[in-house]
PDB file of N, CA and C in Angstrom:
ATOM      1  N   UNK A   1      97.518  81.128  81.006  1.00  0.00           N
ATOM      2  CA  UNK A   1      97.841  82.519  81.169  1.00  0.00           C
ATOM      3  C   UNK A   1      97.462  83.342  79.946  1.00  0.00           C
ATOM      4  N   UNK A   2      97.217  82.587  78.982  1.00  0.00           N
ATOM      5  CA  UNK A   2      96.909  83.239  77.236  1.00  0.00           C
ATOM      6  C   UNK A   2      95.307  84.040  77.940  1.00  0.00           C
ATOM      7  N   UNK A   3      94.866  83.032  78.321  1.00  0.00           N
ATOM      8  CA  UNK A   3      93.593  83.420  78.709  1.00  0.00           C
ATOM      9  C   UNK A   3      93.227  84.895  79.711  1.00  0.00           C
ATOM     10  N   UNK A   4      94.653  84.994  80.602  1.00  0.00           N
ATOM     11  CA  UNK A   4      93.993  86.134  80.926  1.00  0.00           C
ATOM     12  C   UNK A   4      94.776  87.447  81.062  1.00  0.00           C
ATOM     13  N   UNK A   5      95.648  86.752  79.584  1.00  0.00           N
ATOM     14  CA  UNK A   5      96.069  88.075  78.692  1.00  0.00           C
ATOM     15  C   UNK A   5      95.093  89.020  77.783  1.00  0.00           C
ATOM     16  N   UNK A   6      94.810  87.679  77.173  1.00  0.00           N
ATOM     17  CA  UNK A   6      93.223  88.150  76.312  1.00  0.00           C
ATOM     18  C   UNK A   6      92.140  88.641  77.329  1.00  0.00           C
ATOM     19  N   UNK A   7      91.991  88.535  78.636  1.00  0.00           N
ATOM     20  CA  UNK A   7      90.841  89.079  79.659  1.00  0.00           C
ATOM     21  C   UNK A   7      91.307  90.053  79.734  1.00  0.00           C
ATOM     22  N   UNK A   8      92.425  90.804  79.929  1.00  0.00           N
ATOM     23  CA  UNK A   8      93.049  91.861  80.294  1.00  0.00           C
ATOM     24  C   UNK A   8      93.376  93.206  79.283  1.00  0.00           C
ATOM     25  N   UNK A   9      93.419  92.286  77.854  1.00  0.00           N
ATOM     26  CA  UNK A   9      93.482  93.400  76.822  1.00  0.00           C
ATOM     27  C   UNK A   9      91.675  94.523  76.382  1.00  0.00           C
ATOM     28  N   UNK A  10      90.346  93.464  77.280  1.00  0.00           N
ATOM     29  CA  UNK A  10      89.425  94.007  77.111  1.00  0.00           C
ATOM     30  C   UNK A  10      89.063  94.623  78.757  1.00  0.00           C
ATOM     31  N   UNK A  11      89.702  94.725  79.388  1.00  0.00           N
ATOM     32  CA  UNK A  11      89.498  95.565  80.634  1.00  0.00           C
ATOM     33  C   UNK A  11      90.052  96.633  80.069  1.00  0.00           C
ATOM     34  N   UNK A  12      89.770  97.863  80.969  1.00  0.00           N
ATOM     35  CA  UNK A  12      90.081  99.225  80.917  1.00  0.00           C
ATOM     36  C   UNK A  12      91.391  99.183  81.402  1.00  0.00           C
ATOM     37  N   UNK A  13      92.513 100.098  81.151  1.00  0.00           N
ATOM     38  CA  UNK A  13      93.883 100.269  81.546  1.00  0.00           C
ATOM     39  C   UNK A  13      93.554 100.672  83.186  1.00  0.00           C
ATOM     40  N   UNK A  14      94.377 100.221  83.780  1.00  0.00           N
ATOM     41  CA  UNK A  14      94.644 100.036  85.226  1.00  0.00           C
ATOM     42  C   UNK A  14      94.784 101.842  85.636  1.00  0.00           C
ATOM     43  N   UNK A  15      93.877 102.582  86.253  1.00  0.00           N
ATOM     44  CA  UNK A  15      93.397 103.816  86.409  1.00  0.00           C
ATOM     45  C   UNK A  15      93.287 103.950  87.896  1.00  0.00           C
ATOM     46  N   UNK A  16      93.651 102.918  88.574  1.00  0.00           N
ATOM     47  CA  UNK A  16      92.791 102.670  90.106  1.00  0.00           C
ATOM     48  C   UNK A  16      94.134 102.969  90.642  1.00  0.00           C
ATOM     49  N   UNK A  17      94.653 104.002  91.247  1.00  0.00           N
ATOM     50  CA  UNK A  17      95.799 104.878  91.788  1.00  0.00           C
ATOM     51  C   UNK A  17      95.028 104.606  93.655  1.00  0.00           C
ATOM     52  N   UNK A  18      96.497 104.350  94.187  1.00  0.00           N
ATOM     53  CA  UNK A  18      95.951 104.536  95.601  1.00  0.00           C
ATOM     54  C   UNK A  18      95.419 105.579  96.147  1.00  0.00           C
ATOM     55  N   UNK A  19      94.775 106.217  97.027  1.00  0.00           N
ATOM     56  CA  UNK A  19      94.140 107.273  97.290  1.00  0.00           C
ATOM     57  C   UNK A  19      95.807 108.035  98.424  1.00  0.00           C
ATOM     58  N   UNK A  20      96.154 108.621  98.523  1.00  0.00           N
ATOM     59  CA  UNK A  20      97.436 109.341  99.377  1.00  0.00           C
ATOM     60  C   UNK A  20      96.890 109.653 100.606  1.00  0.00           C
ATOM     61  N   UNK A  21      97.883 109.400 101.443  1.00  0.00           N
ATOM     62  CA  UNK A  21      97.480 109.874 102.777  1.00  0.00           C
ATOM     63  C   UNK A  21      97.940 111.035 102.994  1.00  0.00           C
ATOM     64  N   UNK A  22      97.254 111.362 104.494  1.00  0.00           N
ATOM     65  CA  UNK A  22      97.913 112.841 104.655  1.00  0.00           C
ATOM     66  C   UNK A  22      99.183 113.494 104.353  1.00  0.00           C
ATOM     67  N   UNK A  23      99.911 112.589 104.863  1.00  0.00           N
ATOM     68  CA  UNK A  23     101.314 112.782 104.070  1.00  0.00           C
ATOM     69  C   UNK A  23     101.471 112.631 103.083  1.00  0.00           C
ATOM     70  N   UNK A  24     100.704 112.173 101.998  1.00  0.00           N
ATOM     71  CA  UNK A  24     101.495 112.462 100.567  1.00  0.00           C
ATOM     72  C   UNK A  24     101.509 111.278  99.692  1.00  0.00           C
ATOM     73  N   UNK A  25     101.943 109.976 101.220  1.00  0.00           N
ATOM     74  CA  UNK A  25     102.659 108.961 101.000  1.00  0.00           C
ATOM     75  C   UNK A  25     101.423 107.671 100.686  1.00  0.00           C
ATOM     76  N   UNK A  26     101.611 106.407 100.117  1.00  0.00           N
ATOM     77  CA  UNK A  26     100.431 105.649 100.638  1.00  0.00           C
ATOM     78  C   UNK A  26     101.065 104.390 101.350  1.00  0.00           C
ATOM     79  N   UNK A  27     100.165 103.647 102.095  1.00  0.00           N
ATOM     80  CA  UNK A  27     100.818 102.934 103.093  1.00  0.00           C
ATOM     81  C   UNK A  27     101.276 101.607 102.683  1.00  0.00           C
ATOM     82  N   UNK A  28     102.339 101.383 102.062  1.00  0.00           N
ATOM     83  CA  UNK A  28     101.948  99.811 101.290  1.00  0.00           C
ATOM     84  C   UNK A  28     101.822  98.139 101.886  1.00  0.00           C
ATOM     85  N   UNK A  29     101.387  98.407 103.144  1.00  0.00           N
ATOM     86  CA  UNK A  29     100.677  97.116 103.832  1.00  0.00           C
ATOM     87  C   UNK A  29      99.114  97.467 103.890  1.00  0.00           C
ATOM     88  N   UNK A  30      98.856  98.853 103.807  1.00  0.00           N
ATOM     89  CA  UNK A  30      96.954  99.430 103.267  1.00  0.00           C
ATOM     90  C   UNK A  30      97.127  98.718 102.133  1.00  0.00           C
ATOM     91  N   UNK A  31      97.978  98.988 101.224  1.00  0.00           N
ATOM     92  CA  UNK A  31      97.540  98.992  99.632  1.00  0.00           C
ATOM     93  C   UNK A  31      97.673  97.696  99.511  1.00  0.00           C
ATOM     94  N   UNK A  32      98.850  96.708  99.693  1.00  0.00           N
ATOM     95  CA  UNK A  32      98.435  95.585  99.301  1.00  0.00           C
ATOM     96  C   UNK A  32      97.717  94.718 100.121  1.00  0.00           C
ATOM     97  N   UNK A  33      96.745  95.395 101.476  1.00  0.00           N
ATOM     98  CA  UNK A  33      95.802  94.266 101.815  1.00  0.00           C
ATOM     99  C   UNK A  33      94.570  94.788 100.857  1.00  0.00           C
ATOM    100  N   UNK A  34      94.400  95.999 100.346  1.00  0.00           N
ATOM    101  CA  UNK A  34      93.376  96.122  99.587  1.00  0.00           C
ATOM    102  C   UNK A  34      93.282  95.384  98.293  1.00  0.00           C
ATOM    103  N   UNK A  35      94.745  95.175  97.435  1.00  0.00           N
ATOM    104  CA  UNK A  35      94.696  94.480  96.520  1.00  0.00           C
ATOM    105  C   UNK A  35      94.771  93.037  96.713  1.00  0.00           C
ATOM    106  N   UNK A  36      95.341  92.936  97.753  1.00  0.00           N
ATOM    107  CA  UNK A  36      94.677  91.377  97.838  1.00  0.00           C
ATOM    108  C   UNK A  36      93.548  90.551  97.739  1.00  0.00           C
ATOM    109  N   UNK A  37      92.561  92.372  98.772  1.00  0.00           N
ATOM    110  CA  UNK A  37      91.170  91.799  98.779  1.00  0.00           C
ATOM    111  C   UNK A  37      90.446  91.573  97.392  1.00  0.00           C
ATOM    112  N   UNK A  38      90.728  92.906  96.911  1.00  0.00           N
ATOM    113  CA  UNK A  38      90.160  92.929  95.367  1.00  0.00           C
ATOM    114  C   UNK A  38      90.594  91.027  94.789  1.00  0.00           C
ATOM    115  N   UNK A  39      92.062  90.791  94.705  1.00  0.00           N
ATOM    116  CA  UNK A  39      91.864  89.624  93.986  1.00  0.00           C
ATOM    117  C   UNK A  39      90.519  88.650  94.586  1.00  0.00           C
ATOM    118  N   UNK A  40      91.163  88.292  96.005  1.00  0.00           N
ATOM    119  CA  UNK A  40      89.959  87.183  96.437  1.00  0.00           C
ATOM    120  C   UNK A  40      88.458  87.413  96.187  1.00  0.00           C
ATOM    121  N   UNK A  41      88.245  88.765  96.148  1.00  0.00           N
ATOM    122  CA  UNK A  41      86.584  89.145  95.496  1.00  0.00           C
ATOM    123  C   UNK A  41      86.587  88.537  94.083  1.00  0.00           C
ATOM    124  N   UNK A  42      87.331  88.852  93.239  1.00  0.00           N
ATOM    125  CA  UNK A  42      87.202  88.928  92.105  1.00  0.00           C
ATOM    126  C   UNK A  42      87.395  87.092  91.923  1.00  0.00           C
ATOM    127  N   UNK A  43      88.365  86.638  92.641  1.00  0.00           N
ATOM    128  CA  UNK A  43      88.317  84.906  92.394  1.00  0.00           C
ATOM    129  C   UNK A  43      86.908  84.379  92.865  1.00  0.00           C
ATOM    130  N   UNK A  44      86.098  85.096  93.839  1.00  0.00           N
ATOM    131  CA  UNK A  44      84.910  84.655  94.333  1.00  0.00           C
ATOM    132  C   UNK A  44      83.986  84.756  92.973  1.00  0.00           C
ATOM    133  N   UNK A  45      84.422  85.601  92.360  1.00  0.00           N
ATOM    134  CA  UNK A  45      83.151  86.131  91.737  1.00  0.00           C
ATOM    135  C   UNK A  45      83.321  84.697  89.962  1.00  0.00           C
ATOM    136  N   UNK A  46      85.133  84.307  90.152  1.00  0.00           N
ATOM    137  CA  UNK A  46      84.964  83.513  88.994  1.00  0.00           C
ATOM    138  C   UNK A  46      84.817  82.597  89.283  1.00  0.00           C
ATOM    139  N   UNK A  47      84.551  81.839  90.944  1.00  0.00           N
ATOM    140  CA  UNK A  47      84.574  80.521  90.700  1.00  0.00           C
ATOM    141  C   UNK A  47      82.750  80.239  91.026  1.00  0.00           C
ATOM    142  N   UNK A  48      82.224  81.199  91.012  1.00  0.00           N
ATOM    143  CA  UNK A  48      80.173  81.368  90.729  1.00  0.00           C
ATOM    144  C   UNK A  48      80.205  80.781  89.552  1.00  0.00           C
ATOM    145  N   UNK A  49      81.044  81.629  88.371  1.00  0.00           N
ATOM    146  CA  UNK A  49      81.089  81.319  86.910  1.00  0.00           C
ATOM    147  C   UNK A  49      81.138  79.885  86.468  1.00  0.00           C
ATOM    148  N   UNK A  50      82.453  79.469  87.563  1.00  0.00           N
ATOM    149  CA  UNK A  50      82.952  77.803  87.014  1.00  0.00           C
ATOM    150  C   UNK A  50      81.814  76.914  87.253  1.00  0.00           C
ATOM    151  N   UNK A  51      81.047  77.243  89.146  1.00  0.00           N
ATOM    152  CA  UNK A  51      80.396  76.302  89.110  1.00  0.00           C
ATOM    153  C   UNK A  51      79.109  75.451  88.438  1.00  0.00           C
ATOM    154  N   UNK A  52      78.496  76.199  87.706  1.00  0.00           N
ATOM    155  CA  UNK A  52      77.659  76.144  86.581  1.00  0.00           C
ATOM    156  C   UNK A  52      78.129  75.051  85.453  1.00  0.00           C
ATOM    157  N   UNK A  53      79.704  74.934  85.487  1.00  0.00           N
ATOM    158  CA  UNK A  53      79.826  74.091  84.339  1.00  0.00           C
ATOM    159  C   UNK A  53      80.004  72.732  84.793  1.00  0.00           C
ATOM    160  N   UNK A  54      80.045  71.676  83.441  1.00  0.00           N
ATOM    161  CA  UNK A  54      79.703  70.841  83.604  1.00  0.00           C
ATOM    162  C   UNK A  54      80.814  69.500  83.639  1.00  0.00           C
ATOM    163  N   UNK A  55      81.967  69.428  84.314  1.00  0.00           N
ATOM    164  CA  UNK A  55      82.974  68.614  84.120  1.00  0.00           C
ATOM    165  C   UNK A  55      82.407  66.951  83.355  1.00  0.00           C
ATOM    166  N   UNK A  56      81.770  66.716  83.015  1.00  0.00           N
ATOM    167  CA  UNK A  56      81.485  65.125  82.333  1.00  0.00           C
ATOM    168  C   UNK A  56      81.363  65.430  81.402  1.00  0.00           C
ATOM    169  N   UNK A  57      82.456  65.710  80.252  1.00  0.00           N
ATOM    170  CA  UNK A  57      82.696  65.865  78.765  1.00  0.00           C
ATOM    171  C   UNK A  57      84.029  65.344  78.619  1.00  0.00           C
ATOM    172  N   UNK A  58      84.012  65.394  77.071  1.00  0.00           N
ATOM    173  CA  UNK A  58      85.291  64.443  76.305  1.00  0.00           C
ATOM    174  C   UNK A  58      86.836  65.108  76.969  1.00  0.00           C
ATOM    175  N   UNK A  59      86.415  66.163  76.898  1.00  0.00           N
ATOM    176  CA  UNK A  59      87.891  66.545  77.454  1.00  0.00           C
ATOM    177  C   UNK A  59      88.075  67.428  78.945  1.00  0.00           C
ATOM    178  N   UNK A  60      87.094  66.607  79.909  1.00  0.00           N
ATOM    179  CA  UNK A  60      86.856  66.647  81.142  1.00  0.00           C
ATOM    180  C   UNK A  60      88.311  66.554  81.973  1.00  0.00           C
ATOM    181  N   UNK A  61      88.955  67.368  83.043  1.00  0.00           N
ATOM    182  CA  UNK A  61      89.984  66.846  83.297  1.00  0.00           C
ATOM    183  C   UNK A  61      89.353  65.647  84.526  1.00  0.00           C
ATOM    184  N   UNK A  62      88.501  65.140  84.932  1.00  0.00           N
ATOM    185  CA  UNK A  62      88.156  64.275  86.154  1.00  0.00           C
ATOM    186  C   UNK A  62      88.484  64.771  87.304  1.00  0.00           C
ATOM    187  N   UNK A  63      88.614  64.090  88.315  1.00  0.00           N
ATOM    188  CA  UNK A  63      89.215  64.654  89.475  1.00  0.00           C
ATOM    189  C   UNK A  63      90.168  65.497  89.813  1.00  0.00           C
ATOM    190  N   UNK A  64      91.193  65.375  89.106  1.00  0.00           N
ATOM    191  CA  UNK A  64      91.953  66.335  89.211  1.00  0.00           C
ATOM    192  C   UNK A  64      91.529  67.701  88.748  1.00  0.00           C
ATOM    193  N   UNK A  65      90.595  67.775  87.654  1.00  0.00           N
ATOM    194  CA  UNK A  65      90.075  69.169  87.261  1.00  0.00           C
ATOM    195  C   UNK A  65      89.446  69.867  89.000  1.00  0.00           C
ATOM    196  N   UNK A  66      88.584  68.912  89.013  1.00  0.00           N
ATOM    197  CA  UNK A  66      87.544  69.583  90.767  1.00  0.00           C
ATOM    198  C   UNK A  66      89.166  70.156  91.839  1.00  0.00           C
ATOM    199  N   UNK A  67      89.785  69.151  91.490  1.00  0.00           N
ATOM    200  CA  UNK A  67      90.789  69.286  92.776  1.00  0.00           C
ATOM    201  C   UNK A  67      91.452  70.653  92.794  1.00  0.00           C
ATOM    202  N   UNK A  68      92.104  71.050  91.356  1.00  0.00           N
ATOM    203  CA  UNK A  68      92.694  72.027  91.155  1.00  0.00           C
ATOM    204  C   UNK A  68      92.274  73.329  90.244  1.00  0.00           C
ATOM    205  N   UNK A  69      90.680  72.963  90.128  1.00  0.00           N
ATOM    206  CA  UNK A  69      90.024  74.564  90.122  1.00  0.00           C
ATOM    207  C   UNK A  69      89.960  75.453  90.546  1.00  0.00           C
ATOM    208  N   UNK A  70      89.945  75.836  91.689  1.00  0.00           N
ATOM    209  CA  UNK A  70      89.845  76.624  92.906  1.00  0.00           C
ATOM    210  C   UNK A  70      91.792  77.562  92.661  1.00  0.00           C
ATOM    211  N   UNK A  71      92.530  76.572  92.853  1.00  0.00           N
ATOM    212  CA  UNK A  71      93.859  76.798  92.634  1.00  0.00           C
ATOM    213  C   UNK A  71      93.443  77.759  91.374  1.00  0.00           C
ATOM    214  N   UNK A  72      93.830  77.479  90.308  1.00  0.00           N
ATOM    215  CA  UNK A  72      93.360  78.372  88.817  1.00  0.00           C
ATOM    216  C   UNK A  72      92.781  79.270  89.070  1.00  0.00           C
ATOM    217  N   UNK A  73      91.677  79.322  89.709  1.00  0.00           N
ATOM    218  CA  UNK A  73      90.362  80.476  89.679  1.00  0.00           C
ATOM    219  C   UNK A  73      90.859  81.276  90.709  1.00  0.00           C
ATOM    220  N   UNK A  74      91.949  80.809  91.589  1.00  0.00           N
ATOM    221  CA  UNK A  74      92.497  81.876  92.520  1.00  0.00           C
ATOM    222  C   UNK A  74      93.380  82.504  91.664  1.00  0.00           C
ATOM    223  N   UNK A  75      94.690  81.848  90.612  1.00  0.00           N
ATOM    224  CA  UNK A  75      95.106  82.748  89.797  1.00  0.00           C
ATOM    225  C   UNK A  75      94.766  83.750  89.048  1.00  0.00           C
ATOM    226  N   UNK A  76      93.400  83.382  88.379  1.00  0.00           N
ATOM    227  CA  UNK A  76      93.031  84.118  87.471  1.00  0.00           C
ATOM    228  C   UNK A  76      92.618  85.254  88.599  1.00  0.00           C
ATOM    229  N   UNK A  77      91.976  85.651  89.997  1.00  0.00           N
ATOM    230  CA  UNK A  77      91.660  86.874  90.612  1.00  0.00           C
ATOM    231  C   UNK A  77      93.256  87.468  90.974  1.00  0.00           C
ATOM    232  N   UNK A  78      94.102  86.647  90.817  1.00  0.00           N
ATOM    233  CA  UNK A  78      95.372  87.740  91.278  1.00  0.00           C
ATOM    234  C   UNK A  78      95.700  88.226  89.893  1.00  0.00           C
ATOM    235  N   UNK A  79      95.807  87.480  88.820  1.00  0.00           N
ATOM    236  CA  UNK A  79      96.335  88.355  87.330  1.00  0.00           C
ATOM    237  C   UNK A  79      95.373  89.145  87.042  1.00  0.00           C
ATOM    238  N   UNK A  80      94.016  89.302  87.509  1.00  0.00           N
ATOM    239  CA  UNK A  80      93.016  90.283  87.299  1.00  0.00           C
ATOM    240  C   UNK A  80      93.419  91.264  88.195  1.00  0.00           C
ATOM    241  N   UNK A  81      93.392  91.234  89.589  1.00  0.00           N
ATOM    242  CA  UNK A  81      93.904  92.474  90.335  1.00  0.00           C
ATOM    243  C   UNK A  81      95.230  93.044  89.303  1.00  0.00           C
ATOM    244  N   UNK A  82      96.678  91.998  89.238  1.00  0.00           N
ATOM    245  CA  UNK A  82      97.367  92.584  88.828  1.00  0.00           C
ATOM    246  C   UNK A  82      97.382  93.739  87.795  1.00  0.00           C
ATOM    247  N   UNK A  83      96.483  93.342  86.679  1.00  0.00           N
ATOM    248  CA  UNK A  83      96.188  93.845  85.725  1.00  0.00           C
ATOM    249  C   UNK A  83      95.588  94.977  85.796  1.00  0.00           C
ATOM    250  N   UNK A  84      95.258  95.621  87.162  1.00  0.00           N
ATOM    251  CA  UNK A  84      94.390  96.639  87.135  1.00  0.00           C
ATOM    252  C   UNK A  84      92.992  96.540  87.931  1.00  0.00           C
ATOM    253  N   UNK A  85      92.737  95.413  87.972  1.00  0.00           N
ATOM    254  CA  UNK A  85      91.480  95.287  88.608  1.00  0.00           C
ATOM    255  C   UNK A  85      90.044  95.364  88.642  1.00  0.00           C
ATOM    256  N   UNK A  86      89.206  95.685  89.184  1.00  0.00           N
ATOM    257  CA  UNK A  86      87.894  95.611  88.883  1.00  0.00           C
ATOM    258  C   UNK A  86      87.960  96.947  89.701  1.00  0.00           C
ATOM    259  N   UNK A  87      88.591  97.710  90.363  1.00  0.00           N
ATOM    260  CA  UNK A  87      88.160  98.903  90.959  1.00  0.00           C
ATOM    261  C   UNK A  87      88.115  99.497  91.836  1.00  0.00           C
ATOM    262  N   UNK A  88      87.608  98.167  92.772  1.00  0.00           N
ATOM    263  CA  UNK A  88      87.799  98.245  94.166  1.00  0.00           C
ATOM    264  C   UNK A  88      88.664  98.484  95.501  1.00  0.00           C
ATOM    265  N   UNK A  89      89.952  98.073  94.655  1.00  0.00           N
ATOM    266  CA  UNK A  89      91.131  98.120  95.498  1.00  0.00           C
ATOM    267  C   UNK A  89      91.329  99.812  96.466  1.00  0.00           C
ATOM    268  N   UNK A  90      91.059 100.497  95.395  1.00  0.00           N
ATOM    269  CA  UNK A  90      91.091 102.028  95.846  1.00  0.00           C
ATOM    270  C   UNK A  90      89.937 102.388  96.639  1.00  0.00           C
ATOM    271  N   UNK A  91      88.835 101.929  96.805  1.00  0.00           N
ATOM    272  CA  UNK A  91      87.906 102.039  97.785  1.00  0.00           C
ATOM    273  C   UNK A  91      88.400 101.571  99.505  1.00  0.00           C
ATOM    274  N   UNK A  92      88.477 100.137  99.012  1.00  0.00           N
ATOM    275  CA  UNK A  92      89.207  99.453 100.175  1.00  0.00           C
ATOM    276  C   UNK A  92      90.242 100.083 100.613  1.00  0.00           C
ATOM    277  N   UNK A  93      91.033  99.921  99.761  1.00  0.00           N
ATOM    278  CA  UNK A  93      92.469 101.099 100.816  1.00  0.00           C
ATOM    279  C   UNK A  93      91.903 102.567 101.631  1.00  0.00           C
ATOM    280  N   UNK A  94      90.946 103.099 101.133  1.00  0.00           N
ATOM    281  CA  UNK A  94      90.450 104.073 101.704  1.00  0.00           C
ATOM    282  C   UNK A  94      89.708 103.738 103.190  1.00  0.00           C
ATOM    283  N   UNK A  95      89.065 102.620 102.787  1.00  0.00           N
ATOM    284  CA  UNK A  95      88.405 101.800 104.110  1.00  0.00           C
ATOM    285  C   UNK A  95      89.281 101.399 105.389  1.00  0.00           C
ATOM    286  N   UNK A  96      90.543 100.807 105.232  1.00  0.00           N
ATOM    287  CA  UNK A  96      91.385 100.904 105.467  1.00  0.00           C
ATOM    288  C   UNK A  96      91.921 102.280 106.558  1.00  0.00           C
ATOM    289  N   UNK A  97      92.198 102.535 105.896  1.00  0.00           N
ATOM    290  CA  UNK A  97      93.087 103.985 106.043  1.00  0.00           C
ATOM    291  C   UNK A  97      91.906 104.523 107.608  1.00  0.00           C
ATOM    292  N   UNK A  98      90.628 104.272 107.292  1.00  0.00           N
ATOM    293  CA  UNK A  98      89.721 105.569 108.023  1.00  0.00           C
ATOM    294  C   UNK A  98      89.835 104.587 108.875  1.00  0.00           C
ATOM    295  N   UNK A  99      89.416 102.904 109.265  1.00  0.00           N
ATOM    296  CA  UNK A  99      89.573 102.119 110.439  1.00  0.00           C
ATOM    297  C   UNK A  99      90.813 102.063 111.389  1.00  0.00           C
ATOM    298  N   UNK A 100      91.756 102.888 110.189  1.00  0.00           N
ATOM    299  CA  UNK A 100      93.405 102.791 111.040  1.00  0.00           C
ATOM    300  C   UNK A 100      93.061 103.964 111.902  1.00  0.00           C
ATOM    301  N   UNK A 101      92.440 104.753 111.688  1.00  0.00           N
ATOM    302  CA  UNK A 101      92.673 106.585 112.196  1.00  0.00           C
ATOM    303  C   UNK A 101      91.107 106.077 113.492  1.00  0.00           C
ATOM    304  N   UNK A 102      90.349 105.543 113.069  1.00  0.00           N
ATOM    305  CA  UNK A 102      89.413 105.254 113.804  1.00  0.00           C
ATOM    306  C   UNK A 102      89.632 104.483 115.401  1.00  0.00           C
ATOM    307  N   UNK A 103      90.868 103.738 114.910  1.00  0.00           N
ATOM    308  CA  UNK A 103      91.381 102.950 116.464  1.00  0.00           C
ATOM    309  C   UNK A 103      92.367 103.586 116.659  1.00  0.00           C
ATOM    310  N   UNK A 104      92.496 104.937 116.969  1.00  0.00           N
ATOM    311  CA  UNK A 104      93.876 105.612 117.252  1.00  0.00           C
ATOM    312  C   UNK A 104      93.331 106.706 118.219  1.00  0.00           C
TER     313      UNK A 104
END
């Protein structure tokens, strides 16, 4: 978790405000399927990163490393959303919002 305290102190402060609906209000089953999505993008985008590396070194975890990477690399996209995010979340909720009004 040190790790993505230190990821988080070089992101930009969390600026990504839900977009309001007509009423005023925002919908918070919109907002947190948007931030959800944002995490799982953002875990997609770290476990590209992981796969490149090379688990057969001295302090390799073995099998259990492969087993429970994915697990980790899903944490690290939810403490990244948490943290503010990559951006997207506020797009998506907007996406959202117009498909809700679109099937109505």
């Amino acid at each position: 978790m040190e790790a993505l305290s230190a990821l988080a102190a070089y992101m930009p402060a969390a600026t990504v405000k839900p977009a309001p609906t007509a009423h005023g209000a925002r919908d918070p089953r919109a907002w947190e399927a948007a931030k959800d999505f944002e995490a799982q993008f953002t875990a997609t985008l770290f476990q590209s990163m992981f796969d490149g590396m090379e688990q057969e070194n001295p302090f390799g975890g073995g099998p259990g490393e492969t087993m429970f990477r994915s697990l980790l690399v899903d944490q690290y996209g939810r403490e990244v959303a948490k943290a503010g995010g990559i951006g997207i979340a506020d797009d998506i909720y907007r996406e959202i919002l117009k498909l809700q009004e679109a099937a109505r």
